[in-house]
Protein backbone atom coordinates (compact mmCIF):
# COMPACT_ATOMS: atom_id res chain seq x y z
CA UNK A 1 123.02 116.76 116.90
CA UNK A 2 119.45 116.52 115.93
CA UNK A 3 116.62 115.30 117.52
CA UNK A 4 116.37 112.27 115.26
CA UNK A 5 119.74 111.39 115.45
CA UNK A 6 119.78 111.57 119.19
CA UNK A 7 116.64 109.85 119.79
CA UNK A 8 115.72 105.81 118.90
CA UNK A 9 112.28 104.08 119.22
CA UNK A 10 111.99 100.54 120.84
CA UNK A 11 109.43 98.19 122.30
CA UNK A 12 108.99 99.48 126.33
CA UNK A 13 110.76 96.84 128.68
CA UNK A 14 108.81 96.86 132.66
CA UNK A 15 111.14 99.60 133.74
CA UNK A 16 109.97 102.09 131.49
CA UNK A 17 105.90 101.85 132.38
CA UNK A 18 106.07 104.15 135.24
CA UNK A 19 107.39 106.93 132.76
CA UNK A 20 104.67 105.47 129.80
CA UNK A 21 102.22 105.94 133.22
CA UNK A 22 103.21 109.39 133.63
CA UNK A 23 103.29 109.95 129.60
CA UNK A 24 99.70 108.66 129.44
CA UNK A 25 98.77 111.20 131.86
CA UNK A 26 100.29 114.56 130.13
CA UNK A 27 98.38 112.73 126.67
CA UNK A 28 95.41 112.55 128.42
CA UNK A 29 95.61 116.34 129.92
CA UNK A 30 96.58 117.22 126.42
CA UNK A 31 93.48 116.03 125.01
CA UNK A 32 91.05 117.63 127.62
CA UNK A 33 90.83 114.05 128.66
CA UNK A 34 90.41 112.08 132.68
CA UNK A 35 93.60 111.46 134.15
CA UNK A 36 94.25 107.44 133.69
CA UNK A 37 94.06 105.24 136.98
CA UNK A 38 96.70 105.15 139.23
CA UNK A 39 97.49 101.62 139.07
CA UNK A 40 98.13 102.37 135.28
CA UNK A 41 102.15 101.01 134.84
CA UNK A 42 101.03 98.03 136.93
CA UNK A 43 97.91 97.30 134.35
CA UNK A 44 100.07 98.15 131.58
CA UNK A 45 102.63 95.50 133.02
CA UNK A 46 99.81 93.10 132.38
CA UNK A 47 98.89 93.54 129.37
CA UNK A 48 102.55 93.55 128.20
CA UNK A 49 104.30 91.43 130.27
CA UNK A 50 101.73 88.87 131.26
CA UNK A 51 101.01 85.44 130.48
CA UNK A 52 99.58 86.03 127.07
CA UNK A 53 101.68 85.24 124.42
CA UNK A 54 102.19 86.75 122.36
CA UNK A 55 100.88 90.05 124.15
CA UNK A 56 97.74 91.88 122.76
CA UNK A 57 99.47 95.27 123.51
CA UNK A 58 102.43 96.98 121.92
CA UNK A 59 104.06 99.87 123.55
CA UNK A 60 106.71 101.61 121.90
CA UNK A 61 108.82 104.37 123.58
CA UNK A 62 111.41 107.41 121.76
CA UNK A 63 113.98 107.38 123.97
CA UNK A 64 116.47 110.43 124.13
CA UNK A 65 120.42 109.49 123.77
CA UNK A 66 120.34 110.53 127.64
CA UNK A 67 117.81 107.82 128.56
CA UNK A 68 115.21 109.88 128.78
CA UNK A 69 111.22 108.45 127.39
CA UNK A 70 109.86 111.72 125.36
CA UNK A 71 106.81 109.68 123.91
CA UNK A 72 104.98 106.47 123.36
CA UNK A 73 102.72 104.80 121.54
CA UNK A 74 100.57 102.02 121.79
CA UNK A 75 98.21 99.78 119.46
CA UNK A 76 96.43 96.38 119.98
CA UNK A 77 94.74 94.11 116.75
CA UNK A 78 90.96 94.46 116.48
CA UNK A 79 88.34 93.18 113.86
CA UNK A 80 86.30 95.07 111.43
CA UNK A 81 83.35 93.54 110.58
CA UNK A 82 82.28 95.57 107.71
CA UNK A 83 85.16 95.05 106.11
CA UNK A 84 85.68 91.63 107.52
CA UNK A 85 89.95 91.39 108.28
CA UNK A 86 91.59 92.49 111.32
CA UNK A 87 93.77 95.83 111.65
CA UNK A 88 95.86 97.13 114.26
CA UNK A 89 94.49 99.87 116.31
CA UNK A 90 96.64 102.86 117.24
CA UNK A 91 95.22 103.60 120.87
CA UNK A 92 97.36 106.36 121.36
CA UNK A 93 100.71 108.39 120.20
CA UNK A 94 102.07 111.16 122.00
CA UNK A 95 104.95 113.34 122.40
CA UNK A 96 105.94 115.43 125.16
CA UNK A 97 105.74 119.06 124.63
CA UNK A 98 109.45 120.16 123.09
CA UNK A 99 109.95 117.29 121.20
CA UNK A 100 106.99 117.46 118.71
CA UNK A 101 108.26 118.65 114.93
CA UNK A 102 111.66 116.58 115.52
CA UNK A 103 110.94 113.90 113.16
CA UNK A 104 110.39 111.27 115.82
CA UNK A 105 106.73 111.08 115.59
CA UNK A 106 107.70 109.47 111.80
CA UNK A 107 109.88 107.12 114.10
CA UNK A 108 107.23 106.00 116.53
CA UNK A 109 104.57 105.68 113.41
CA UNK A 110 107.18 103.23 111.84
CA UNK A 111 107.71 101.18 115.03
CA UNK A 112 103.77 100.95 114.57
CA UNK A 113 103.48 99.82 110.63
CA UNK A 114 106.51 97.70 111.23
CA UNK A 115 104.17 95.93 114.70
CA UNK A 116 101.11 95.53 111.95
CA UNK A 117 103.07 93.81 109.08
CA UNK A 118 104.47 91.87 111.80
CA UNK A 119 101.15 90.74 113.19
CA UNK A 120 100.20 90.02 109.05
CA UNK A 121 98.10 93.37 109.28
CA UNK A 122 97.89 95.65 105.93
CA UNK A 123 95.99 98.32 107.91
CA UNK A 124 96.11 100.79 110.96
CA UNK A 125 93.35 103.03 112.61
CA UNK A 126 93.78 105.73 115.11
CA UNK A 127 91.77 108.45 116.27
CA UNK A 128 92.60 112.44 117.01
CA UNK A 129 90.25 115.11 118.30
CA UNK A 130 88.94 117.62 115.44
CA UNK A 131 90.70 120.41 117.38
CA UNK A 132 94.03 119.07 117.15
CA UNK A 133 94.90 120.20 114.02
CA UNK A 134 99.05 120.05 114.37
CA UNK A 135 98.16 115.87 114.80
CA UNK A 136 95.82 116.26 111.77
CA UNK A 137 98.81 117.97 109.48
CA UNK A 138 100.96 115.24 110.94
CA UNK A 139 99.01 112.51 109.82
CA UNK A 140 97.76 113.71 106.21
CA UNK A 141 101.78 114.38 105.66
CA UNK A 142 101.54 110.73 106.53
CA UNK A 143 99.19 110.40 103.79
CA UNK A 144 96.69 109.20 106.29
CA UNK A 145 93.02 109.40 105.57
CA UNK A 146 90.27 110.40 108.05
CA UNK A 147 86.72 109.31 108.14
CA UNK A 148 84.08 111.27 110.48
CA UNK A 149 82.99 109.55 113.37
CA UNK A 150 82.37 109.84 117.02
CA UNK A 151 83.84 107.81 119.60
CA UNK A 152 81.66 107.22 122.56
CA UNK A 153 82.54 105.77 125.58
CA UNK A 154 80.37 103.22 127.72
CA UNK A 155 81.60 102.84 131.35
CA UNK A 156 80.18 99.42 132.47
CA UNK A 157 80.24 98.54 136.59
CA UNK A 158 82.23 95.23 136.18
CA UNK A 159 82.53 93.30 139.60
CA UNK A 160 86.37 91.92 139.91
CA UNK A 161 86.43 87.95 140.42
């Protein structure tokens, strides 16, 4: 049996957040990145699960035939004002080590478009460091196209009411 054909992509349900949690933390040692907060599956419960209706977040997990979450990825609509419309925003897709070159990276990229023409978007934007150049293959086999940027980071001391 192949990858593919053993694995499925679906929206993340509360029960799956602590593994999305511990996902979120092998993406973000990947990348060279912080570790996220420790609190992250119970903000990540908020966002999802939370009053707001419909949510601003999307999470979608590839689940293994044996229950097991092998990746995620998430997205949230934003605005451009240059161009003056709204597009979905790819925060982040990852796949555990082992499971990358399976064809469910396609899977979890469809779960995405499919969220975005859902939401009455006809555009998505993600980011990838320059070094990762398997993501970069991935996504121009997509028939993605990347524009230079940086992406810089403000942290902001925010008192909590």
């Amino acid at each position: 049996m192949t990858a593919t054909a053993s694995a499925h992509v679906r929206p993340a349900r509360p029960a799956d957040l602590p593994a999305v949690a511990g996902l979120a933390a092998e993406h973000a040692a990947y990348e060279r990145a912080l570790p996220p907060p420790a609190d992250l599956a119970r903000r990540l419960e908020t966002l999802l699960f939370g009053q707001a209706q419909p949510p601003r977040l999307s999470v979608f997990v590839a689940e293994l035939g044996d229950g097991d979450i092998v990746g995620y990825a998430s997205c949230a609509p934003e605005v451009s004002t240059w161009d003056g419309d709204e597009y979905l925003l790819m925060d982040c897709l990852f796949l555990r080590s082992g499971h990358r070159g399976l064809g469910i990276g396609p899977m979890l990229m469809a779960a995405v478009a499919a969220d975005a023409r859902a939401r009455g978007l006809g555009r998505i934007q993600w980011q990838t460091p320059a070094w990762n150049t398997d993501a970069i293959r991935f996504y121009d086999r997509l028939g993605a196209r990347a524009t230079e940027k940086l992406r810089y980071s403000l942290p902001l001391d925010v008192e909590a009411d």
